[in-house]
C-alpha atoms as a PDB file:
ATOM      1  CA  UNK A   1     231.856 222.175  37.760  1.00  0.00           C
ATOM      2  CA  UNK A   2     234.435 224.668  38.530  1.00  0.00           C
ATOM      3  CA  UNK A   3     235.682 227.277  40.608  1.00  0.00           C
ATOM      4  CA  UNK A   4     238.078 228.374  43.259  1.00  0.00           C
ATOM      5  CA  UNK A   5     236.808 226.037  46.459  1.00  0.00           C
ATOM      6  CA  UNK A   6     236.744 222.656  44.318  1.00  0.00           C
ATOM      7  CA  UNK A   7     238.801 220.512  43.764  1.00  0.00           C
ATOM      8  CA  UNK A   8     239.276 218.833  40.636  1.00  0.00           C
ATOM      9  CA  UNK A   9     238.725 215.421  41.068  1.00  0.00           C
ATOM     10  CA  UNK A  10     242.071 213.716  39.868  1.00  0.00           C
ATOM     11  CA  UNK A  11     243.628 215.665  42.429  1.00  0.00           C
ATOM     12  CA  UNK A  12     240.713 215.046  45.509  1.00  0.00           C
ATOM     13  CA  UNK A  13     242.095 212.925  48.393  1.00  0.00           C
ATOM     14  CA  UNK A  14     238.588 211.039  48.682  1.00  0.00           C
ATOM     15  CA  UNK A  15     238.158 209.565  45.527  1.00  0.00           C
ATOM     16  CA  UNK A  16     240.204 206.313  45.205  1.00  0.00           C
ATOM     17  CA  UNK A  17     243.231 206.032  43.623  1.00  0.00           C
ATOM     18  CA  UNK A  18     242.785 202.410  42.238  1.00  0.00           C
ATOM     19  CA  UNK A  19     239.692 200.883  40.404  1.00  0.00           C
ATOM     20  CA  UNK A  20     237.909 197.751  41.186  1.00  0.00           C
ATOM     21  CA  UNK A  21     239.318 194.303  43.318  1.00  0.00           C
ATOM     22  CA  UNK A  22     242.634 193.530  44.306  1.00  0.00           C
ATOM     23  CA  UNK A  23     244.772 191.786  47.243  1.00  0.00           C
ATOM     24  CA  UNK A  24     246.053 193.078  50.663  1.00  0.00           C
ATOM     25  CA  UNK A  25     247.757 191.016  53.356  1.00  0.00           C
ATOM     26  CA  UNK A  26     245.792 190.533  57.037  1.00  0.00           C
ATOM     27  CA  UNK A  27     247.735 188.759  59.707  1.00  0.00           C
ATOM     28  CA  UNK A  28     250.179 186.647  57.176  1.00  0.00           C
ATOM     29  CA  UNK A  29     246.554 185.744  55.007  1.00  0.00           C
ATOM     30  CA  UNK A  30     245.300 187.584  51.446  1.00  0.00           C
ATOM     31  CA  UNK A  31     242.506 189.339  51.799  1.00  0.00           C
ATOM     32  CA  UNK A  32     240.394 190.747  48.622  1.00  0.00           C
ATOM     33  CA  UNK A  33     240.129 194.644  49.104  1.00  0.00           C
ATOM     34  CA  UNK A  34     237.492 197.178  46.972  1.00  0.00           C
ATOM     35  CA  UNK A  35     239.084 200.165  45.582  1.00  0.00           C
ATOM     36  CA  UNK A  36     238.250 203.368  48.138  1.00  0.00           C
ATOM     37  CA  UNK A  37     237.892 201.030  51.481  1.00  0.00           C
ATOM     38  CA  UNK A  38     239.874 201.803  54.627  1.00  0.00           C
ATOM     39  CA  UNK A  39     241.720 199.326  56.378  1.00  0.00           C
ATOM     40  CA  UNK A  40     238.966 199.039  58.404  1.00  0.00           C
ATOM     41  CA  UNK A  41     235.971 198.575  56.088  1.00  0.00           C
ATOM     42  CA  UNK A  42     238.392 195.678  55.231  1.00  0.00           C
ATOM     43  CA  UNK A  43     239.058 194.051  58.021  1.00  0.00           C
ATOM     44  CA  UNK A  44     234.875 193.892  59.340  1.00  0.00           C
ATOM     45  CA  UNK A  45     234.041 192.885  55.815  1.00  0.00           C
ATOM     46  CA  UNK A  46     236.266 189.676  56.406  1.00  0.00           C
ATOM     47  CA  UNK A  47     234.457 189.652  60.342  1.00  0.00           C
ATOM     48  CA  UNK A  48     237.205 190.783  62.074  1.00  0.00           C
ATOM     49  CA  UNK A  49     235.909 192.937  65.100  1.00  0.00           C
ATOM     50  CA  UNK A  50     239.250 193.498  66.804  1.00  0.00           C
ATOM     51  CA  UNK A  51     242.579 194.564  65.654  1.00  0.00           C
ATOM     52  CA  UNK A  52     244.722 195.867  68.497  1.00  0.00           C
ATOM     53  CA  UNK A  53     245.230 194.942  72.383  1.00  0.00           C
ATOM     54  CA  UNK A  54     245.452 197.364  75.302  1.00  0.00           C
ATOM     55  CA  UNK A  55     249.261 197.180  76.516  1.00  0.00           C
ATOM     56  CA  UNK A  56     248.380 196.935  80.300  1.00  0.00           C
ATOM     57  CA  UNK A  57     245.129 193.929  80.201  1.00  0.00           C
ATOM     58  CA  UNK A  58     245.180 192.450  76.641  1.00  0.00           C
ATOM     59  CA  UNK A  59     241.947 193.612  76.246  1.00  0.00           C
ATOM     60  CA  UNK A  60     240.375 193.733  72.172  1.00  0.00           C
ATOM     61  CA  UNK A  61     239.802 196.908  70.362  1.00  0.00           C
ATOM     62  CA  UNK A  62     238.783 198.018  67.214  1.00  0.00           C
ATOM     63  CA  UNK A  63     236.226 199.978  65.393  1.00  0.00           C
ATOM     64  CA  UNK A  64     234.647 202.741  68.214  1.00  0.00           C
ATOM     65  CA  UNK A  65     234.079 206.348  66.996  1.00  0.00           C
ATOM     66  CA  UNK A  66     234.813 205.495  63.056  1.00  0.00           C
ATOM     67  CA  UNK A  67     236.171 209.112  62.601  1.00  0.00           C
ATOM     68  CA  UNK A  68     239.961 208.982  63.938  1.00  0.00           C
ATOM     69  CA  UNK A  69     238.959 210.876  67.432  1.00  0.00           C
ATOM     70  CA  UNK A  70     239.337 208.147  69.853  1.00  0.00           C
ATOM     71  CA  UNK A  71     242.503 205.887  68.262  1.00  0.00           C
ATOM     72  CA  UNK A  72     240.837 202.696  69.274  1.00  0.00           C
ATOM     73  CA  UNK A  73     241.404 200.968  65.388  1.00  0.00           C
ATOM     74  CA  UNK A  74     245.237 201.488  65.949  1.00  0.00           C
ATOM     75  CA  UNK A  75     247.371 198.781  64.044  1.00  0.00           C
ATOM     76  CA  UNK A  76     250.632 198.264  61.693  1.00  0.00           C
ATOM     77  CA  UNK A  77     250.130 198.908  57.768  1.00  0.00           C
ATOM     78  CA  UNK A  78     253.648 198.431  55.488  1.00  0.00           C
ATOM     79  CA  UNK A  79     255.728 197.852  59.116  1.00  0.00           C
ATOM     80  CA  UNK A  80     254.566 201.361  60.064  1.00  0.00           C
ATOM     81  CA  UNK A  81     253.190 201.561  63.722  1.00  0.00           C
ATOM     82  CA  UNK A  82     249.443 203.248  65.163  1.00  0.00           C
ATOM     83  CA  UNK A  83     247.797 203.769  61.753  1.00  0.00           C
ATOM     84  CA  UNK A  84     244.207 204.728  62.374  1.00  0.00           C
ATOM     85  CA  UNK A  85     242.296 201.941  60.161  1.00  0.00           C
ATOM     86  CA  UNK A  86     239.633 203.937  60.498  1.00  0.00           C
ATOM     87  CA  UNK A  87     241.279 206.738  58.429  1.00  0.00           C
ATOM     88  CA  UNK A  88     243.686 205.248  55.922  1.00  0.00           C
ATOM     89  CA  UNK A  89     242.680 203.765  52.674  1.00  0.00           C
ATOM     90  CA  UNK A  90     243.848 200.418  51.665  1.00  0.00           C
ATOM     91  CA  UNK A  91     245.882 200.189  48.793  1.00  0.00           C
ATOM     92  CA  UNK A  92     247.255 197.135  46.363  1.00  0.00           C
ATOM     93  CA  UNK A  93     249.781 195.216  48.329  1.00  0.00           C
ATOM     94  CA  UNK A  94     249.373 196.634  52.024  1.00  0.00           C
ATOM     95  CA  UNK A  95     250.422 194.759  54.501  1.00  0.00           C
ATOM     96  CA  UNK A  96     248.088 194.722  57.296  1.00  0.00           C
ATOM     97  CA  UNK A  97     248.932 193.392  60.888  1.00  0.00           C
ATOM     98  CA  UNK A  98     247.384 193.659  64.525  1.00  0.00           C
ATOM     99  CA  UNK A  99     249.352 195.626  66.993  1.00  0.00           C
ATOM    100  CA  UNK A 100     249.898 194.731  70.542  1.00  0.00           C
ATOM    101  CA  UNK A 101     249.900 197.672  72.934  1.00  0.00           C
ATOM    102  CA  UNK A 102     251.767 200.539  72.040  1.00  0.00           C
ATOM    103  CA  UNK A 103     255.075 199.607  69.318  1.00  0.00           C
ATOM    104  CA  UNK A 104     256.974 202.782  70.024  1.00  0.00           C
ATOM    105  CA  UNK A 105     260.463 203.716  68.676  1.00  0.00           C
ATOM    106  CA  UNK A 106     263.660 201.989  68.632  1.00  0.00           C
ATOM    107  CA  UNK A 107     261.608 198.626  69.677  1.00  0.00           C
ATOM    108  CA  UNK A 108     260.156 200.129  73.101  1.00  0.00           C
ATOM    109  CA  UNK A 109     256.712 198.674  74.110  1.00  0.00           C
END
């Protein structure tokens, strides 16, 4: 199909970029990722629940709204600080870690 409101689908941000099985990092272990999973269809398929402590308590969070509203599934991908895991795809070779509180710039929490 064709026409001016599709896109073709080499060029379409939901279809995966990588085929089949391969390896991300979780927490310092190797986890086996699918092609087209988000960081956090990862992490629950390995039975993680939580990913990411409240600054103030400690308290868990993780997976809430599923959609990016409510930035509950916040954690570190490739040293980079409040990626949605909800939102971002995994790809060969992240490197996935849990994030305490808020890691703000120049090393403020």
């Amino acid at each position: 199909m064709t026409g001016p409101f599709l896109t073709p689908s080499r060029r379409d941000p939901a279809q995966p970029r990588y085929s089949g099985e391969f390896a991300v990092e979780v927490d310092g272990a190797r986890v086996a990722a699918r092609a087209g999973q988000t960081v956090a269809a990862v992490l629950m398929s390995i039975g993680r629940t939580s990913w990411r402590s409240t600054r103030e308590n400690g308290r868990p969070r993780g997976l809430f709204c599923g959609i990016g509203a409510c930035f509950d599934c916040l954690l570190v991908v490739n040293d980079v600080p409040d990626v949605r895991a909800c939102q971002r795809v995994v790809e060969p070779g992240d490197v996935i870690r849990t994030q305490h509180g808020a890691e703000l710039p120049g090393g403020e929490s």
